[in-house]
Protein backbone atom coordinates (compact mmCIF):
# COMPACT_ATOMS: atom_id res chain seq x y z
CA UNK A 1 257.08 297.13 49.12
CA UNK A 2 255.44 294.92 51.71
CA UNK A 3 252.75 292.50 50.34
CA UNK A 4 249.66 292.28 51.66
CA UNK A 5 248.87 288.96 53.46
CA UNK A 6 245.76 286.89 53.23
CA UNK A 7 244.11 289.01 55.23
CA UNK A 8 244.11 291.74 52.74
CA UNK A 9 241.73 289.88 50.49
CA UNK A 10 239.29 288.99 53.93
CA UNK A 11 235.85 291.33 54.09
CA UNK A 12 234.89 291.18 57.19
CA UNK A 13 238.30 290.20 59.15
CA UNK A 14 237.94 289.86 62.47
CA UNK A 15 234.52 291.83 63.33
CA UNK A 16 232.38 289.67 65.23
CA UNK A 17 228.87 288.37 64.06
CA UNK A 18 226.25 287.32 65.57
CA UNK A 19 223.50 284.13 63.48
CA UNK A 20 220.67 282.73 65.18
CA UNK A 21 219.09 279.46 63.63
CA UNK A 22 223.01 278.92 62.09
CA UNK A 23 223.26 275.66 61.81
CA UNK A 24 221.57 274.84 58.39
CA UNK A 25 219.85 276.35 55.49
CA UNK A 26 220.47 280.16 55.28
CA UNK A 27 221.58 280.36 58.52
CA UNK A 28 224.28 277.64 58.11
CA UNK A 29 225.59 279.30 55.01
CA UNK A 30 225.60 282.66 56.20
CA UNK A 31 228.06 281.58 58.92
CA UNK A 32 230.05 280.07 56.69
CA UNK A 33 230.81 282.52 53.99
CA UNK A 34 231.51 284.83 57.12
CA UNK A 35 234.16 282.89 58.55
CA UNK A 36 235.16 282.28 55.44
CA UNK A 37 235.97 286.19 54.96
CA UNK A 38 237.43 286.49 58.48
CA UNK A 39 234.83 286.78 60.94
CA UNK A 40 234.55 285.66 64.60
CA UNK A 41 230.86 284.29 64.65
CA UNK A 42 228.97 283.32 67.41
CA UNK A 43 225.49 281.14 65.90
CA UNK A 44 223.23 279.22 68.00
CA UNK A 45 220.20 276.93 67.45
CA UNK A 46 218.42 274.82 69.75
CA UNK A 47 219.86 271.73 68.79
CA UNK A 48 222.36 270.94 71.39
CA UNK A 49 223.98 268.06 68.80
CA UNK A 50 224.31 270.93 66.16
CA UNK A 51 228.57 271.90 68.14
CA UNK A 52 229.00 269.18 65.00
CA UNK A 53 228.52 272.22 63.01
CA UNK A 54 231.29 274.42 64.48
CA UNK A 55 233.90 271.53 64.59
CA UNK A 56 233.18 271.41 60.52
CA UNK A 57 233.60 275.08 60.34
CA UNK A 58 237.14 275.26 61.78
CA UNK A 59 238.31 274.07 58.54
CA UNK A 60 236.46 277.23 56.52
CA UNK A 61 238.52 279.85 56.89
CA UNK A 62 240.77 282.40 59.09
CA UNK A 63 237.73 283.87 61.35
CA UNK A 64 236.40 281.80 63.91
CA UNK A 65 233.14 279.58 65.05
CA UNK A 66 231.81 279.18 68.34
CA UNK A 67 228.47 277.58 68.99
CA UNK A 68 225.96 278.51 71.90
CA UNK A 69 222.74 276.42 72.24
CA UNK A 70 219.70 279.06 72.34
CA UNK A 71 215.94 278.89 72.19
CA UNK A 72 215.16 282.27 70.22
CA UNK A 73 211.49 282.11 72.47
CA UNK A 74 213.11 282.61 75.96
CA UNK A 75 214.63 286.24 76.55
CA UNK A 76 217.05 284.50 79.35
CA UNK A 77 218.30 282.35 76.57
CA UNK A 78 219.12 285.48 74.13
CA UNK A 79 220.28 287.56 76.90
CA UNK A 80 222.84 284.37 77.27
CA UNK A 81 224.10 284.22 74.15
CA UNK A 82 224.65 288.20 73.46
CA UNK A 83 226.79 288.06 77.18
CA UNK A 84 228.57 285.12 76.10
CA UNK A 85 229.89 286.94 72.87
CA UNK A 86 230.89 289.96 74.42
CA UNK A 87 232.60 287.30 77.08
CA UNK A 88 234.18 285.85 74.18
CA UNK A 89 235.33 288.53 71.87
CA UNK A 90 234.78 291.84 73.48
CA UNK A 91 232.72 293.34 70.88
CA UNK A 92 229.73 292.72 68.62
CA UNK A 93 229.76 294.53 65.24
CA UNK A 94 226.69 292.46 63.31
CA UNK A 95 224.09 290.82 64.58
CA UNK A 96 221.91 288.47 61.80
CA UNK A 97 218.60 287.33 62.66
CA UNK A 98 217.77 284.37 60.93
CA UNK A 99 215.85 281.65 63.08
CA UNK A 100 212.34 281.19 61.49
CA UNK A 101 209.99 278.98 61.02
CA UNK A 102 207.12 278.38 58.13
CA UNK A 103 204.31 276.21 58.77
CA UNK A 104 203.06 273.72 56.37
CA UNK A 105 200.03 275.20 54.38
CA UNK A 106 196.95 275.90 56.52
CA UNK A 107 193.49 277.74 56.25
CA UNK A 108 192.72 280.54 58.84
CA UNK A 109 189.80 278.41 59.84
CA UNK A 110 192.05 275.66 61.09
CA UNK A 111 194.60 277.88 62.69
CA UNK A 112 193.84 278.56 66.36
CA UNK A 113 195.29 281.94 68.26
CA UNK A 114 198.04 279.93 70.00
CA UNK A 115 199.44 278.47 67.29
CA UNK A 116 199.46 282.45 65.50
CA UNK A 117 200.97 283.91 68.88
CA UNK A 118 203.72 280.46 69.08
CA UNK A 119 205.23 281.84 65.64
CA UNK A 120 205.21 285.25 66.42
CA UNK A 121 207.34 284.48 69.43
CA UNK A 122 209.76 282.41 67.24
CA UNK A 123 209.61 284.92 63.67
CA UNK A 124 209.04 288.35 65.18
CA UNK A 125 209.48 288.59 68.79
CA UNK A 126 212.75 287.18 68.62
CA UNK A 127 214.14 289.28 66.54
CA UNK A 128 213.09 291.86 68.35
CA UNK A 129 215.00 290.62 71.59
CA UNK A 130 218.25 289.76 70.14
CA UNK A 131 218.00 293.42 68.67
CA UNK A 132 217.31 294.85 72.01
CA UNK A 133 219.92 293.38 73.86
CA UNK A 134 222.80 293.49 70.88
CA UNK A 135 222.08 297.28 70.39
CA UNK A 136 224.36 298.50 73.33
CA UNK A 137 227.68 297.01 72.08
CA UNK A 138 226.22 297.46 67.90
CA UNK A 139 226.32 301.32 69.38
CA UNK A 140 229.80 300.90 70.29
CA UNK A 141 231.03 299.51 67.06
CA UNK A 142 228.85 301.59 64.77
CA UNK A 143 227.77 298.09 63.48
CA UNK A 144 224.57 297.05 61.91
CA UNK A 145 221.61 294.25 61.71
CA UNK A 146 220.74 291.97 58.85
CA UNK A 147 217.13 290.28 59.50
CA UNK A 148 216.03 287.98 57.04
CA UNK A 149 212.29 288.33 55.88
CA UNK A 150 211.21 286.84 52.76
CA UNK A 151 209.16 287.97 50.00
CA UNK A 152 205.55 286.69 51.23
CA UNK A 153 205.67 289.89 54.08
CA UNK A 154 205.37 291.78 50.94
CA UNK A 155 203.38 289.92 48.26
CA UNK A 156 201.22 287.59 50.07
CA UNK A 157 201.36 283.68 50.03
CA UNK A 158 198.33 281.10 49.88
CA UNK A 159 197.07 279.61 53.42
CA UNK A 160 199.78 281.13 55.88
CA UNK A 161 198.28 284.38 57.36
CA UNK A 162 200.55 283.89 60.79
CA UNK A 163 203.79 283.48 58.60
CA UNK A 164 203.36 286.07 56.49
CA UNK A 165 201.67 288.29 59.23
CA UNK A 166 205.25 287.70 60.79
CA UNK A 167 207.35 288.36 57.83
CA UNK A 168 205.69 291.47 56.68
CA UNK A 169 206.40 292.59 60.62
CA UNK A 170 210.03 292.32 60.23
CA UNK A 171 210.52 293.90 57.48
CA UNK A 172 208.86 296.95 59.30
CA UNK A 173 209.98 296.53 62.47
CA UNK A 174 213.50 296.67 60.42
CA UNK A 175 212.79 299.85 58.80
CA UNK A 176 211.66 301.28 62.41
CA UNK A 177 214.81 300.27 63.59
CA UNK A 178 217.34 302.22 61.12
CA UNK A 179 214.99 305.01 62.07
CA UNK A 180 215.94 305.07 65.69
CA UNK A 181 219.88 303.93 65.80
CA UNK A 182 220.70 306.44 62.88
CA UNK A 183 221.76 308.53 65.39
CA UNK A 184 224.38 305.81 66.42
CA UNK A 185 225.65 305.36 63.07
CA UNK A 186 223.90 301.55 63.43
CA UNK A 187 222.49 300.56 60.54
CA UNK A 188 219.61 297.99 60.00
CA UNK A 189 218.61 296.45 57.01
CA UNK A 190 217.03 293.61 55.78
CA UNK A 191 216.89 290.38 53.09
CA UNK A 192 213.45 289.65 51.49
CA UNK A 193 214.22 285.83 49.97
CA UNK A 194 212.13 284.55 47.65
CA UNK A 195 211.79 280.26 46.54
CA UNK A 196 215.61 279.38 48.39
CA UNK A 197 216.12 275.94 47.96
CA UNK A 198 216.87 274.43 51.75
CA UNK A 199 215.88 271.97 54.43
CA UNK A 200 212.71 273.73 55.03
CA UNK A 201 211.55 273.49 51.54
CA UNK A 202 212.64 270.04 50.94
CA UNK A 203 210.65 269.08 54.22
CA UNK A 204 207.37 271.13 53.27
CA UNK A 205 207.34 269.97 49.64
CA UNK A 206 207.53 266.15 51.15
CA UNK A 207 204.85 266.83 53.06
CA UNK A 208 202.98 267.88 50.27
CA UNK A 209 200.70 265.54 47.95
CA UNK A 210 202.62 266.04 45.08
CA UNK A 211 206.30 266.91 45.95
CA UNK A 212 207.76 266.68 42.33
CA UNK A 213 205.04 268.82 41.20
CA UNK A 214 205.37 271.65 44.07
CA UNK A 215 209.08 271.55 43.58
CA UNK A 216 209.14 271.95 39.88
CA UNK A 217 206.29 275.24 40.87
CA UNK A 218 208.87 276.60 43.13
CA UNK A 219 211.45 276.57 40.15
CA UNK A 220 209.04 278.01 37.69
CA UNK A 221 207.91 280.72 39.83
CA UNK A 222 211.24 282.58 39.25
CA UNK A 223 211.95 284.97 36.14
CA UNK A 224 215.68 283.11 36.04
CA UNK A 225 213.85 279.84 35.42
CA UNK A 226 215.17 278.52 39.21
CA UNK A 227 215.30 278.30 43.08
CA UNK A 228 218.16 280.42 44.81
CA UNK A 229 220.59 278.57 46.97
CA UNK A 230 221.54 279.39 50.53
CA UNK A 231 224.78 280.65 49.84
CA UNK A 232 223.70 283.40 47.59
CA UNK A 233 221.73 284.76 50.49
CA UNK A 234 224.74 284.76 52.63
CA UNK A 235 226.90 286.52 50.25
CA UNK A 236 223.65 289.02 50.02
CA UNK A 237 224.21 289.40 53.66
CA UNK A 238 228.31 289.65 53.62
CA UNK A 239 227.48 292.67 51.27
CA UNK A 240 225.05 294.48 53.85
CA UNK A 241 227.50 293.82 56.28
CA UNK A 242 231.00 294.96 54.60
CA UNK A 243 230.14 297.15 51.72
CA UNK A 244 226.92 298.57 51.69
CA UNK A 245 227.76 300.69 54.48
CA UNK A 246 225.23 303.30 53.15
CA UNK A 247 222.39 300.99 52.84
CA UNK A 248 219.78 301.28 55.65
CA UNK A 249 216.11 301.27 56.23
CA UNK A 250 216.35 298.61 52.90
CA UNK A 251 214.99 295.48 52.07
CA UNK A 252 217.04 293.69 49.61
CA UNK A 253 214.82 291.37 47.50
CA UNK A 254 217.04 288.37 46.57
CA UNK A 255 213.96 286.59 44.60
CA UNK A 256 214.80 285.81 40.62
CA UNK A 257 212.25 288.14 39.79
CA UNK A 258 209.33 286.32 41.44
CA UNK A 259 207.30 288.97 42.39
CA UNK A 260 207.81 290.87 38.44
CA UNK A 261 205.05 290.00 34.88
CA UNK A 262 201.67 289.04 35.57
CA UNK A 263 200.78 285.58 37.00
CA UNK A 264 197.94 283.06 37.07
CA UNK A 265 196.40 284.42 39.95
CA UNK A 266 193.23 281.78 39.91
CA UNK A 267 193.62 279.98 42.77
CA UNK A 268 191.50 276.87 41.43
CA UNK A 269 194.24 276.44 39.06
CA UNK A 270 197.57 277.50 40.00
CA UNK A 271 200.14 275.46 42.35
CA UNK A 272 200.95 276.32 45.92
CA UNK A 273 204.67 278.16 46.19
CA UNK A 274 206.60 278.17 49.30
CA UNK A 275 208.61 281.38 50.28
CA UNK A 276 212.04 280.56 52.72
């Protein structure tokens, strides 16, 4: 009897991937626990310094890295970056849409149209690209997309209309999605993340008045008593990807019970909570 080699124990080996805004946070992890498991992935951000990234993630594992600087806002820039994977590796069997951005608190009557349409662009209308342009060679592969929401599109969040106007859009536009590539075996799915401890909410809770006390909100929000971590949403993702291959049309809520048991719902009293 043969044994198997490392590869045997690899869940994703060599598909290729697809992660836009991969170079910290969710993103960042998500490309990591898929290279970890095998995967060619191909993540971009803006951030021209962020090729630091894939020279760190040569050491992670038996798949493969490769960086491509894209603005998620310009359709030349995302029909780049699905041409330069193909280039690459031939094929494109996952495509995760990840690049997002929330907004520091604001009141509808300090938030002017352009600033409303500027995260659109970013939050919605780029996922819709990269999902346009990805969907010819997903087709080939019978592969599937992974857009990550977050809980707010579904529960609301205190003074950010635009973000969770966005958010809520995904999660439909991901639904609509499965609806129409069924027929190509493509499946489309998405992850609804609740209070994740990254770079985002370290940077909005320091901008707050009281960043202890927002923090400690964010912890106590959850039914588990905590934040979750980037890397649990990455292995939620490795699992739409590689086993829940009859999973589509969902959103998977990864929130430590968040949104479950009444709440104090009066605003004069309780503290602001900030959703990935």
């Amino acid at each position: 009897m043969t044994s198997a080699g490392p590869e045997a124990n690899l869940r994703y080996h060599n598909k290729v991937v697809i992660v836009t805004g991969g170079t910290k946070g969710i993103g960042e992890a998500i490309v990591k626990v898929f290279v970890k498991n095998g995967a060619n992935v191909v993540f971009c951000a803006k951030e021209e310094a962020s090729r630091v990234v894939e020279k760190e993630l040569k050491e992670y594992g038996i798949g493969t890295a490769l960086y491509i600087q894209c603005d998620v806002t310009r359709e030349d820039d995302i029909k780049r970056l699905i041409e330069e994977a193909v280039k690459t590796y031939g094929r494109i069997d996952c495509l995760i849409n990840n690049a997002g951005w929330h907004p520091p608190e604001q009141k509808i009557d300090d938030t002017t149209a352009q600033e409303f349409s500027d995260l659109l662009n970013l939050n919605l209308i780029g996922y819709f690209l990269t999902a346009k342009y990805a969907l010819p060679y997903l087709r080939k592969t019978e592969g599937n997309i992974i857009n990550i929401s977050s809980l707010v599109g579904k529960i609301g969040q205190k003074h950010a209309i635009p973000y969770v106007a966005t958010k809520g859009a995904v999660t439909a536009m991901t639904k609509a999605i499965a609806v129409d590539e069924s027929q190509y075996n493509v499946r489309a799915n998405s992850i609804s993340p609740g209070n994740i401890w990254t770079p985002l909410w370290e940077e909005l809770s320091n901008q707050s008045t009281n960043p202890t006390a927002m923090i400690q909100g964010g912890e106590d929000a959850q039914l588990l008593g905590r934040m979750g971590t980037a890397e649990e949403c990455a292995k939620a993702a490795l699992y739409l990807a590689a086993e829940g291959t009859f999973c589509t049309g969902i959103d998977l809520r990864l929130t430590g019970g968040a949104e479950l048991n009444y709440a104090n719902k009066n605003q004069r009293k309780t503290r602001s909570s900030i959703y990935h």
